[in-house]
PDB file of N, CA and C in Angstrom:
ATOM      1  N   UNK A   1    -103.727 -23.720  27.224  1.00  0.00           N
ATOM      2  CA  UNK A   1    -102.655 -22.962  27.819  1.00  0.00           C
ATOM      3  C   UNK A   1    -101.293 -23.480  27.348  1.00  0.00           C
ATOM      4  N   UNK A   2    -101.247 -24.985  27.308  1.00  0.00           N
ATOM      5  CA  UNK A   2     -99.957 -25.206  26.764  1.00  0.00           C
ATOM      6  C   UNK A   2     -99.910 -25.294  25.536  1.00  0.00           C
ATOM      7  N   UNK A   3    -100.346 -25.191  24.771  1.00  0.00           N
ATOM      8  CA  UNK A   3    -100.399 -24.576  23.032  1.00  0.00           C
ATOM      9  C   UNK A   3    -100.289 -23.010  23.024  1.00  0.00           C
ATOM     10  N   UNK A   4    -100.926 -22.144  23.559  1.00  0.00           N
ATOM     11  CA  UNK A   4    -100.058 -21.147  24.178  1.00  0.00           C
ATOM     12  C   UNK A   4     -99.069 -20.919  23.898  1.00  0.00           C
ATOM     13  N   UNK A   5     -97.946 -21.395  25.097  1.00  0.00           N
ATOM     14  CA  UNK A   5     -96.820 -21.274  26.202  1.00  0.00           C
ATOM     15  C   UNK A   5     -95.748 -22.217  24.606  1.00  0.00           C
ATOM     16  N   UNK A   6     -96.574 -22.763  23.976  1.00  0.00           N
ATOM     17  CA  UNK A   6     -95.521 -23.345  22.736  1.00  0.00           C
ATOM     18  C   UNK A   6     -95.197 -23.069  21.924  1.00  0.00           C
ATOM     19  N   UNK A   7     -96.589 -21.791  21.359  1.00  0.00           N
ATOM     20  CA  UNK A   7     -96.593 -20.991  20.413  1.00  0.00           C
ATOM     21  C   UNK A   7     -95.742 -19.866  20.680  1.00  0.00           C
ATOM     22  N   UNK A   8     -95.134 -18.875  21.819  1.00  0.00           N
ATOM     23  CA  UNK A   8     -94.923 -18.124  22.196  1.00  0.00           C
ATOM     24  C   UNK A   8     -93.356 -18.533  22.124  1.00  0.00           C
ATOM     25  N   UNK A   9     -93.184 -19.404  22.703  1.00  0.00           N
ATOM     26  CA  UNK A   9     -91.675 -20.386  22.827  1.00  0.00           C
ATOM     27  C   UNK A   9     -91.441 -20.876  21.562  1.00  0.00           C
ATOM     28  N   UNK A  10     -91.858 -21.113  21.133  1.00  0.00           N
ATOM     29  CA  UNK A  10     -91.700 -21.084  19.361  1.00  0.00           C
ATOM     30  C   UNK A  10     -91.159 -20.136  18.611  1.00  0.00           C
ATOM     31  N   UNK A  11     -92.578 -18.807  18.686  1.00  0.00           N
ATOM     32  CA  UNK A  11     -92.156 -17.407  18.057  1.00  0.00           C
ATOM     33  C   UNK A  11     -90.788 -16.739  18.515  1.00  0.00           C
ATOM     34  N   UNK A  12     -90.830 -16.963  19.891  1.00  0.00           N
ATOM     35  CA  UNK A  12     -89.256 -16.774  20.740  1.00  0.00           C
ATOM     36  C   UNK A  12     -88.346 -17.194  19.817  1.00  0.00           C
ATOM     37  N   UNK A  13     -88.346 -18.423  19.842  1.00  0.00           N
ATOM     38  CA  UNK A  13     -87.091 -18.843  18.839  1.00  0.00           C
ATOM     39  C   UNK A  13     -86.847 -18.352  17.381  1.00  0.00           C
ATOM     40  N   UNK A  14     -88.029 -18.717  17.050  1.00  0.00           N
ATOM     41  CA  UNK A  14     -87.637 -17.724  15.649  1.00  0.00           C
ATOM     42  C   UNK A  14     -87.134 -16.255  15.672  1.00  0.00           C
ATOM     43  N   UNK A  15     -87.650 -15.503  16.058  1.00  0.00           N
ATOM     44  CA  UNK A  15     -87.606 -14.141  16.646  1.00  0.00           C
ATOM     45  C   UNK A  15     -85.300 -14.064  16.740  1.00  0.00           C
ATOM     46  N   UNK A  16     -85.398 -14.781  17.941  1.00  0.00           N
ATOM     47  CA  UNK A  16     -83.722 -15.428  18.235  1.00  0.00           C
ATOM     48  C   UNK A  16     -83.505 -15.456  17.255  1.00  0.00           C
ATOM     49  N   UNK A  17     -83.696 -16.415  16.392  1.00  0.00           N
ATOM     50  CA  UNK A  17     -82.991 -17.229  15.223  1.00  0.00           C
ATOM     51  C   UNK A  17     -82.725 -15.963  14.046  1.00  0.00           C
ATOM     52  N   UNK A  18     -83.327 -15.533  14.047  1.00  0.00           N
ATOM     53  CA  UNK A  18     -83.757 -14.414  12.902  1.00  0.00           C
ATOM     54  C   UNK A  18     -82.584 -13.236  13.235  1.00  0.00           C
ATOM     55  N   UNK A  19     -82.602 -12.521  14.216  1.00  0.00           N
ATOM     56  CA  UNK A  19     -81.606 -11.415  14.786  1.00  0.00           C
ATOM     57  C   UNK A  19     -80.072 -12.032  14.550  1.00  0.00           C
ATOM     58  N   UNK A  20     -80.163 -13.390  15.224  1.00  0.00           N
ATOM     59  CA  UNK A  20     -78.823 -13.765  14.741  1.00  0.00           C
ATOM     60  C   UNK A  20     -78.490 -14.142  13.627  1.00  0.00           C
ATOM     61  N   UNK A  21     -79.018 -14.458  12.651  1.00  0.00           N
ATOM     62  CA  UNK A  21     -78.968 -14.645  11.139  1.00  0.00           C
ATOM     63  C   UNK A  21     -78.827 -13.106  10.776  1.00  0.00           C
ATOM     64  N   UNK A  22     -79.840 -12.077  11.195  1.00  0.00           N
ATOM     65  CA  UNK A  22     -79.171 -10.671  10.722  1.00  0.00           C
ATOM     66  C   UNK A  22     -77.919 -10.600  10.761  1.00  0.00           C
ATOM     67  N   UNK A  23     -77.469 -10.361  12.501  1.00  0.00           N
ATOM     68  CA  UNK A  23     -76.000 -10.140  12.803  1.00  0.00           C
ATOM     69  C   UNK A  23     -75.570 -10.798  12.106  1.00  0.00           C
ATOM     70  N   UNK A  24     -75.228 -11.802  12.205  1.00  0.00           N
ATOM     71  CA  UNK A  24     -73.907 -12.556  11.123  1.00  0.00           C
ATOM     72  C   UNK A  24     -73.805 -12.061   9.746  1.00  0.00           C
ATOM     73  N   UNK A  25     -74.777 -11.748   8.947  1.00  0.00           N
ATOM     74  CA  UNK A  25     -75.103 -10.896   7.500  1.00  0.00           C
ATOM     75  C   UNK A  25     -74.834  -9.833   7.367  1.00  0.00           C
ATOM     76  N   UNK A  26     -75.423  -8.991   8.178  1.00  0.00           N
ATOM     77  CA  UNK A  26     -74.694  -7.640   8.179  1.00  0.00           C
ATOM     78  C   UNK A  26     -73.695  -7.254   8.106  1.00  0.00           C
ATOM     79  N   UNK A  27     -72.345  -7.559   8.642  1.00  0.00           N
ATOM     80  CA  UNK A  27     -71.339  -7.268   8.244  1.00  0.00           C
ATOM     81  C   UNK A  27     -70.705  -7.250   6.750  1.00  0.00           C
ATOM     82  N   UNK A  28     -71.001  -8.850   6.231  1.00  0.00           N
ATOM     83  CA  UNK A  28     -70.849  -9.076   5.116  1.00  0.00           C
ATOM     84  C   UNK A  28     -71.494  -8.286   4.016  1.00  0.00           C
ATOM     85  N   UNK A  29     -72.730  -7.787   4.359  1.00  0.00           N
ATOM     86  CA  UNK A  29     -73.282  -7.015   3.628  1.00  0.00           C
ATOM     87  C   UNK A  29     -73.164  -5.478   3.481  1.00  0.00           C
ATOM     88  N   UNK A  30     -72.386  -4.841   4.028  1.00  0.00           N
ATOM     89  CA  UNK A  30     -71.581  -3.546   4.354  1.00  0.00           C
ATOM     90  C   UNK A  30     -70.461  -3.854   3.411  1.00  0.00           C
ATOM     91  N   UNK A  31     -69.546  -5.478   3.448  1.00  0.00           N
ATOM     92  CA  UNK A  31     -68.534  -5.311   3.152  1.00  0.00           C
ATOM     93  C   UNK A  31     -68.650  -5.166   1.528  1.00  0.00           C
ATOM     94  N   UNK A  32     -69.814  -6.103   1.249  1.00  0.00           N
ATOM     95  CA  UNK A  32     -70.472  -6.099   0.160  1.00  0.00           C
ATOM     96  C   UNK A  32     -70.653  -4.848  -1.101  1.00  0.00           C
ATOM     97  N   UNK A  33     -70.959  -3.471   0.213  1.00  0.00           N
ATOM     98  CA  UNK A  33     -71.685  -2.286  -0.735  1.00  0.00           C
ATOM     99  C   UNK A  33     -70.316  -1.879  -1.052  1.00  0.00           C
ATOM    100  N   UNK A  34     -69.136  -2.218   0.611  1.00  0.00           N
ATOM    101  CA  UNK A  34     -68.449  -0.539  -0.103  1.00  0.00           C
ATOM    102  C   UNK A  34     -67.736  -1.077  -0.888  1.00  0.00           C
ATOM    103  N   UNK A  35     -67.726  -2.580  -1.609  1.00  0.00           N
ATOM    104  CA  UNK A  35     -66.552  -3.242  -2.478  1.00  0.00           C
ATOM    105  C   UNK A  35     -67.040  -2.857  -3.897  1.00  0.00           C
ATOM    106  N   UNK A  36     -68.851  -2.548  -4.107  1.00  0.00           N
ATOM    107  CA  UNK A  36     -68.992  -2.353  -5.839  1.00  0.00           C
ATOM    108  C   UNK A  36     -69.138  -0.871  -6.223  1.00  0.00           C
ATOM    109  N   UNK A  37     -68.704  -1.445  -7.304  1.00  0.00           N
ATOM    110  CA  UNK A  37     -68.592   0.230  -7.959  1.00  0.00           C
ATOM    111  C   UNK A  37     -69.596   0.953  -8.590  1.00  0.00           C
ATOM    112  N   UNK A  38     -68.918   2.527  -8.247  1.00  0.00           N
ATOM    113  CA  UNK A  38     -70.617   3.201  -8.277  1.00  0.00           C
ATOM    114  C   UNK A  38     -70.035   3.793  -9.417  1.00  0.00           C
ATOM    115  N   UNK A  39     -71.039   4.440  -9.729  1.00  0.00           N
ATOM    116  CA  UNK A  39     -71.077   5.543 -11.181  1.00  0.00           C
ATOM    117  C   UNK A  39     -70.807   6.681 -10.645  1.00  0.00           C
ATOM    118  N   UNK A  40     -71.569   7.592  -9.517  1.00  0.00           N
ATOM    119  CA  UNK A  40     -70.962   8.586  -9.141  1.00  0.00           C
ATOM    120  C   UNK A  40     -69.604   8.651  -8.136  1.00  0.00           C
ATOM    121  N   UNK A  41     -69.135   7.758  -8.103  1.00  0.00           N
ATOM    122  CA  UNK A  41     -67.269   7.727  -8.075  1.00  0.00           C
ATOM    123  C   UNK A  41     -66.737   7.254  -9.372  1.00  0.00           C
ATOM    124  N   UNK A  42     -66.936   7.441 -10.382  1.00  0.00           N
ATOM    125  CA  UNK A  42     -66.129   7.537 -11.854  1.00  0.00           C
ATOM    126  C   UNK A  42     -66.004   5.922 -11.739  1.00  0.00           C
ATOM    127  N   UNK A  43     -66.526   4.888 -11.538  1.00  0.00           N
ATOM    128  CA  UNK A  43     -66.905   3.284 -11.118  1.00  0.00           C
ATOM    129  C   UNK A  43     -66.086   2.622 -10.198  1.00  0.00           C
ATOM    130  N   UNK A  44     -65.704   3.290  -9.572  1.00  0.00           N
ATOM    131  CA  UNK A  44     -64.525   2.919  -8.550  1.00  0.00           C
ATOM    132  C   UNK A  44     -65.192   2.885  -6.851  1.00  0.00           C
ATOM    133  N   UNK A  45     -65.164   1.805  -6.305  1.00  0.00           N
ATOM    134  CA  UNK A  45     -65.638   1.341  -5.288  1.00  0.00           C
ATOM    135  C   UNK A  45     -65.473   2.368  -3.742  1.00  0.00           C
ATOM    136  N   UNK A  46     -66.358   2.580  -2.826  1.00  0.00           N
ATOM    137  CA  UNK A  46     -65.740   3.491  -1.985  1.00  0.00           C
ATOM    138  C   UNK A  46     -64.250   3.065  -1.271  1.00  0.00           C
ATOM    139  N   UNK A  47     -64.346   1.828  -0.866  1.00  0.00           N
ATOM    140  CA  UNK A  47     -63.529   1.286  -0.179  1.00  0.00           C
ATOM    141  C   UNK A  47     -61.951   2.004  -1.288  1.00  0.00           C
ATOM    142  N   UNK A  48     -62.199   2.023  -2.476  1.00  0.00           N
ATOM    143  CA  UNK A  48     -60.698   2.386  -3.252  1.00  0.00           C
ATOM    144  C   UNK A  48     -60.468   3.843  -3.459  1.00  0.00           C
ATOM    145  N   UNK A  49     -61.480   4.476  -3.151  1.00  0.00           N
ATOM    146  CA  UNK A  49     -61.513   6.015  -3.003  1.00  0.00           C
ATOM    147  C   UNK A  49     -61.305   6.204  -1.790  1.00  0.00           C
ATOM    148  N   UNK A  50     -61.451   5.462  -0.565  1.00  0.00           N
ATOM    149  CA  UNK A  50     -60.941   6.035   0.611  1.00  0.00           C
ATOM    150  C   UNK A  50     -59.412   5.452   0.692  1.00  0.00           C
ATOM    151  N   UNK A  51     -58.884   4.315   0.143  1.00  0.00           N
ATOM    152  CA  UNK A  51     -57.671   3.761   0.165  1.00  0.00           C
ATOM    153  C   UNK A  51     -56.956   5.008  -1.027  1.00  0.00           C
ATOM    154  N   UNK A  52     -56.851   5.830  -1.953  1.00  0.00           N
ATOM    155  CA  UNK A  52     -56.782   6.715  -2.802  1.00  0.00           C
ATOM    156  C   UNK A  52     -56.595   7.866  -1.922  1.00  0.00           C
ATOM    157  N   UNK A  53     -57.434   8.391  -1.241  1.00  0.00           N
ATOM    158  CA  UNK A  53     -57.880   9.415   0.057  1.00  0.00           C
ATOM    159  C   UNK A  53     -56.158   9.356   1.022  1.00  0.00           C
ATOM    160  N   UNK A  54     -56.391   8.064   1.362  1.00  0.00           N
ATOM    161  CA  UNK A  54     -55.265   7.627   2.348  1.00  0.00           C
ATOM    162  C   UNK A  54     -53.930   7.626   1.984  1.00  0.00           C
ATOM    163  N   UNK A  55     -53.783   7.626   0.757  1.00  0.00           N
ATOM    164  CA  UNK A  55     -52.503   7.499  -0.062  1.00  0.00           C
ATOM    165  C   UNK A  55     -52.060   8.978  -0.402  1.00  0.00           C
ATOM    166  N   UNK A  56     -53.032   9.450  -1.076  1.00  0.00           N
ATOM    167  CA  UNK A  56     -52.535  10.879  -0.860  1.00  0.00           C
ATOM    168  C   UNK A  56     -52.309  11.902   0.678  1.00  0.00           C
ATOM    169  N   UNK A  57     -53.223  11.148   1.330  1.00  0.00           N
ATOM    170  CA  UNK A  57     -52.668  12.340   2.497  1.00  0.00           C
ATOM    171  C   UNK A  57     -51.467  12.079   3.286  1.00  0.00           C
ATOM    172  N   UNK A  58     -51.068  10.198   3.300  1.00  0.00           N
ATOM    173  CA  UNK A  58     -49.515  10.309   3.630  1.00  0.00           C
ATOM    174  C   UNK A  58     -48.842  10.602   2.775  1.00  0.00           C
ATOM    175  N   UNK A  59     -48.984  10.610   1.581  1.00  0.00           N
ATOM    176  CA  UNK A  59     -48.053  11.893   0.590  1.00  0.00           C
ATOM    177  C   UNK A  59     -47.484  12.593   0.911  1.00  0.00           C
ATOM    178  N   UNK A  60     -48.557  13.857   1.028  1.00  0.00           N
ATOM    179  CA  UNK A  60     -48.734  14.921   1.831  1.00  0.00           C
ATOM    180  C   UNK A  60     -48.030  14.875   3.321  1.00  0.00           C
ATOM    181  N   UNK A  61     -48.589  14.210   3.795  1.00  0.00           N
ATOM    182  CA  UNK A  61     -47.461  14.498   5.283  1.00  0.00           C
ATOM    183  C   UNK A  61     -46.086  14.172   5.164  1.00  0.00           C
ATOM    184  N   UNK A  62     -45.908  12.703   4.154  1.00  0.00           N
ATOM    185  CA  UNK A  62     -43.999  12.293   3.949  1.00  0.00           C
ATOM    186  C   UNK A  62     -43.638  13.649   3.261  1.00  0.00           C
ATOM    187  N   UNK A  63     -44.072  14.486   2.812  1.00  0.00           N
ATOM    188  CA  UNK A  63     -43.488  15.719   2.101  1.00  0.00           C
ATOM    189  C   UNK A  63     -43.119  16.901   3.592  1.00  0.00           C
ATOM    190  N   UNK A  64     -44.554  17.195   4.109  1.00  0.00           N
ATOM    191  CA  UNK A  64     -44.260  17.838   5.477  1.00  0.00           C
ATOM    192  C   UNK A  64     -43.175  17.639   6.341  1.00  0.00           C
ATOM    193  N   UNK A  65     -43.352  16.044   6.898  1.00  0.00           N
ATOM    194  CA  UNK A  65     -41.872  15.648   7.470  1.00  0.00           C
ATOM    195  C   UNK A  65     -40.285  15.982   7.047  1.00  0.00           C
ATOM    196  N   UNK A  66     -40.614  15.665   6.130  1.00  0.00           N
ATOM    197  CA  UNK A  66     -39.198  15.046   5.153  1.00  0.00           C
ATOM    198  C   UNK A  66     -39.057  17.116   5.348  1.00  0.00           C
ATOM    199  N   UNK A  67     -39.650  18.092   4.704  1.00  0.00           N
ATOM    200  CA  UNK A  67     -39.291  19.228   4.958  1.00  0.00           C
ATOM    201  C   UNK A  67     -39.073  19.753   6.093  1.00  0.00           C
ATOM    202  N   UNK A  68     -40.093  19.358   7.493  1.00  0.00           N
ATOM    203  CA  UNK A  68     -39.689  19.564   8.571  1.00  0.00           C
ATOM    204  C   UNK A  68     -38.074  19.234   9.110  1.00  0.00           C
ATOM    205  N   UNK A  69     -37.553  18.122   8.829  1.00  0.00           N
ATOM    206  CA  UNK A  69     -37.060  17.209   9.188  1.00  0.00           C
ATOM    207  C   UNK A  69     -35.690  17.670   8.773  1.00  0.00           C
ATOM    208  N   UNK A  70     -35.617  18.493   7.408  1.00  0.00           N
ATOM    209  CA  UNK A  70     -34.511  19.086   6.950  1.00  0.00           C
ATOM    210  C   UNK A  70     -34.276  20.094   7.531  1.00  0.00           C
ATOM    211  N   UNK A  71     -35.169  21.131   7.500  1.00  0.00           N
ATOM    212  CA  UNK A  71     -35.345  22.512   8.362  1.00  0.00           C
ATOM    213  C   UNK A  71     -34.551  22.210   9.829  1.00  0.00           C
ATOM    214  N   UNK A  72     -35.005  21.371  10.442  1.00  0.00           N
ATOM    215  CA  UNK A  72     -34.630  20.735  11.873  1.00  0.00           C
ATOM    216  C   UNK A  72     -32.845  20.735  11.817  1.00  0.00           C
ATOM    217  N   UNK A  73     -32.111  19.944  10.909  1.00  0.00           N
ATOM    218  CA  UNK A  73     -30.984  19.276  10.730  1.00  0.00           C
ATOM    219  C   UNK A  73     -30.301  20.640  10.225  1.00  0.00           C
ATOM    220  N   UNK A  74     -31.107  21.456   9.063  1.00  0.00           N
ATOM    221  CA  UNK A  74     -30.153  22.912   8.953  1.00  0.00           C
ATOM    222  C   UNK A  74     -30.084  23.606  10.009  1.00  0.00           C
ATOM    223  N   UNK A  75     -31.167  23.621  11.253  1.00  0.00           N
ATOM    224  CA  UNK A  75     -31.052  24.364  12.335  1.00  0.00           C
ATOM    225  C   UNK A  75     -29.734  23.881  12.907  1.00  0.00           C
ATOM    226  N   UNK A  76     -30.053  22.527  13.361  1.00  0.00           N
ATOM    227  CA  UNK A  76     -28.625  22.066  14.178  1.00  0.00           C
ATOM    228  C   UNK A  76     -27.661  22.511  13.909  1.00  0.00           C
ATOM    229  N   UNK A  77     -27.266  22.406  12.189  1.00  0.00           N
ATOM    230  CA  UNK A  77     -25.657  23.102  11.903  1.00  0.00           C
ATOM    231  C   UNK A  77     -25.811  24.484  12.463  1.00  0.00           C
ATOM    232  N   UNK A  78     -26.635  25.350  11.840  1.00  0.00           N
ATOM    233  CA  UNK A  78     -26.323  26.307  12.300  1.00  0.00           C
ATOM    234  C   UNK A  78     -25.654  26.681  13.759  1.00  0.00           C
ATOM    235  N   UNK A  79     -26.842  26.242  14.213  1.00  0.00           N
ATOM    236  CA  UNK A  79     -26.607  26.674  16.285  1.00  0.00           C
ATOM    237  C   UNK A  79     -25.300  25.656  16.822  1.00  0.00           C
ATOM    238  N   UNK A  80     -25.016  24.755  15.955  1.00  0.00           N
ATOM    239  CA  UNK A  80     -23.722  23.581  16.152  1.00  0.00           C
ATOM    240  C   UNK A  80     -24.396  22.867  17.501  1.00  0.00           C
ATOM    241  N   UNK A  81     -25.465  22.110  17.436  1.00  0.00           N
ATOM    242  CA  UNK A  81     -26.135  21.447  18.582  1.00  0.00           C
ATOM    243  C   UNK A  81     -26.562  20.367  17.514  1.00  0.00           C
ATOM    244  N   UNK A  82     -26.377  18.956  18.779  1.00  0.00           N
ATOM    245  CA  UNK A  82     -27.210  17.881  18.154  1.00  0.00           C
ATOM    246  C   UNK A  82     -28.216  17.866  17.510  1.00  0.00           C
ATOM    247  N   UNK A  83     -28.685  17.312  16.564  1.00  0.00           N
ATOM    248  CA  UNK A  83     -30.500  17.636  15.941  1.00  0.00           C
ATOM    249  C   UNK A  83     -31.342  16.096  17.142  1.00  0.00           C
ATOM    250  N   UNK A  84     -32.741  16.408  17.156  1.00  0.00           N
ATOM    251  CA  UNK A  84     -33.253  15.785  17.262  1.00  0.00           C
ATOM    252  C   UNK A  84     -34.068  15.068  16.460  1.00  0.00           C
ATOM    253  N   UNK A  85     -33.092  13.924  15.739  1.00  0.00           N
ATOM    254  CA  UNK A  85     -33.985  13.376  14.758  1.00  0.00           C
ATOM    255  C   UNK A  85     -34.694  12.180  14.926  1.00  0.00           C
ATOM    256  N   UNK A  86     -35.048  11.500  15.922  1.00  0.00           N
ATOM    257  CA  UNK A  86     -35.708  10.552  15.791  1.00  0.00           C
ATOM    258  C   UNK A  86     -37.290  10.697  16.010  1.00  0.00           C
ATOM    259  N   UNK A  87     -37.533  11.915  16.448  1.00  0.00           N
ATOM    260  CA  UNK A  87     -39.366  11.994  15.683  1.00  0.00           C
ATOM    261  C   UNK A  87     -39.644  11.562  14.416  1.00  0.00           C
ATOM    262  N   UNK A  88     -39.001  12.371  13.976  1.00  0.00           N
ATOM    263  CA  UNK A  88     -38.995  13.044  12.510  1.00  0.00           C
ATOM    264  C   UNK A  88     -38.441  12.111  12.117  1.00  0.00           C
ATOM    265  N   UNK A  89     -37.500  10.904  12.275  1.00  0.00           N
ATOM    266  CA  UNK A  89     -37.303   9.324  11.757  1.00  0.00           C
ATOM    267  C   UNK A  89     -38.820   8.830  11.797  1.00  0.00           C
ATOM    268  N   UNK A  90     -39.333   8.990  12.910  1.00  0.00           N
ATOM    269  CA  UNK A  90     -40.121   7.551  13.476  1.00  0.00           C
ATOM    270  C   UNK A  90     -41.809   7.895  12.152  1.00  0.00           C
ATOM    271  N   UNK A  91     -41.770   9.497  12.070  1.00  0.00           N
ATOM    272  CA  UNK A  91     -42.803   9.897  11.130  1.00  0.00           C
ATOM    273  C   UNK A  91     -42.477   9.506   9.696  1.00  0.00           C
ATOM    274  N   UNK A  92     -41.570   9.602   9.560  1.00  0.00           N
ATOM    275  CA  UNK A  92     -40.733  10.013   7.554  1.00  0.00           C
ATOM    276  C   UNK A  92     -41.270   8.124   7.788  1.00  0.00           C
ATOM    277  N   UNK A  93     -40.623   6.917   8.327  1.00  0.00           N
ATOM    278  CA  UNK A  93     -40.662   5.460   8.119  1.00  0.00           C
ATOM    279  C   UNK A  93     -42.440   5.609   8.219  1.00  0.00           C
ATOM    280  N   UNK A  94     -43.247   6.410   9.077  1.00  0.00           N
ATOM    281  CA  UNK A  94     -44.362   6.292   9.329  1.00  0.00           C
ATOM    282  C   UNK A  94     -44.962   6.703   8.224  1.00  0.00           C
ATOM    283  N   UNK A  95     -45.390   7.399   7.731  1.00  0.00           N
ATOM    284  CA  UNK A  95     -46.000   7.736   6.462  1.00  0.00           C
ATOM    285  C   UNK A  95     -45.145   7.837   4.803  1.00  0.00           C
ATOM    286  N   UNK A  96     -43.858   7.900   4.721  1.00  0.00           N
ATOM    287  CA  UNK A  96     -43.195   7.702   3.781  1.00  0.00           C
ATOM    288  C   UNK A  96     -42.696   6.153   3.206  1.00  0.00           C
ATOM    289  N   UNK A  97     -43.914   5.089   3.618  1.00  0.00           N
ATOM    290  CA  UNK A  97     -43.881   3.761   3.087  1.00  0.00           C
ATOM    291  C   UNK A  97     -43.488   3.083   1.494  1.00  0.00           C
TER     292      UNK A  97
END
């Protein structure tokens, strides 16, 4: 019985030991895939195609703003009322980096 109860308490530990040796790996090993480069992204790593991804779409929005933002300021003259520009600041510094 107590060869058993040692074997079991044993396998326990390993069992433990093992899951937490996963966890700790796993991460690293995610960080691992999306850092090498594939062939079907022209050899360029995902991680730099989504940083690529990200770059163009605040592009895209510092262009939106920055046009919003003018539109806004020609309104004001017109109607001769203050503009409200500090959205449209806090976005243009926000995506126009």
């Amino acid at each position: 019985m107590n060869l058993a109860k040692g074997a079991l308490g044993l396998l326990g530990t390993v069992v433990i030991a093992g899951w937490v040796a996963y966890s700790v790996s796993a991460p690293r090993n995610v960080e691992n895939a999306m850092n090498q480069e594939m062939a079907s992204l022209d050899g360029k790593s995902i991680n730099q195609v989504m940083e690529e991804s990200k770059a163009e779409a605040y592009a895209a929005q510092c262009e939106e703003v920055k046009r919003l933002a003018d539109e806004e300021w020609s309104r004001s003259i017109e109607q001769n009322r203050p503009a409200r520009m500090e959205a449209f600041d806090a976005q243009i510094e926000r995506f126009c980096q």
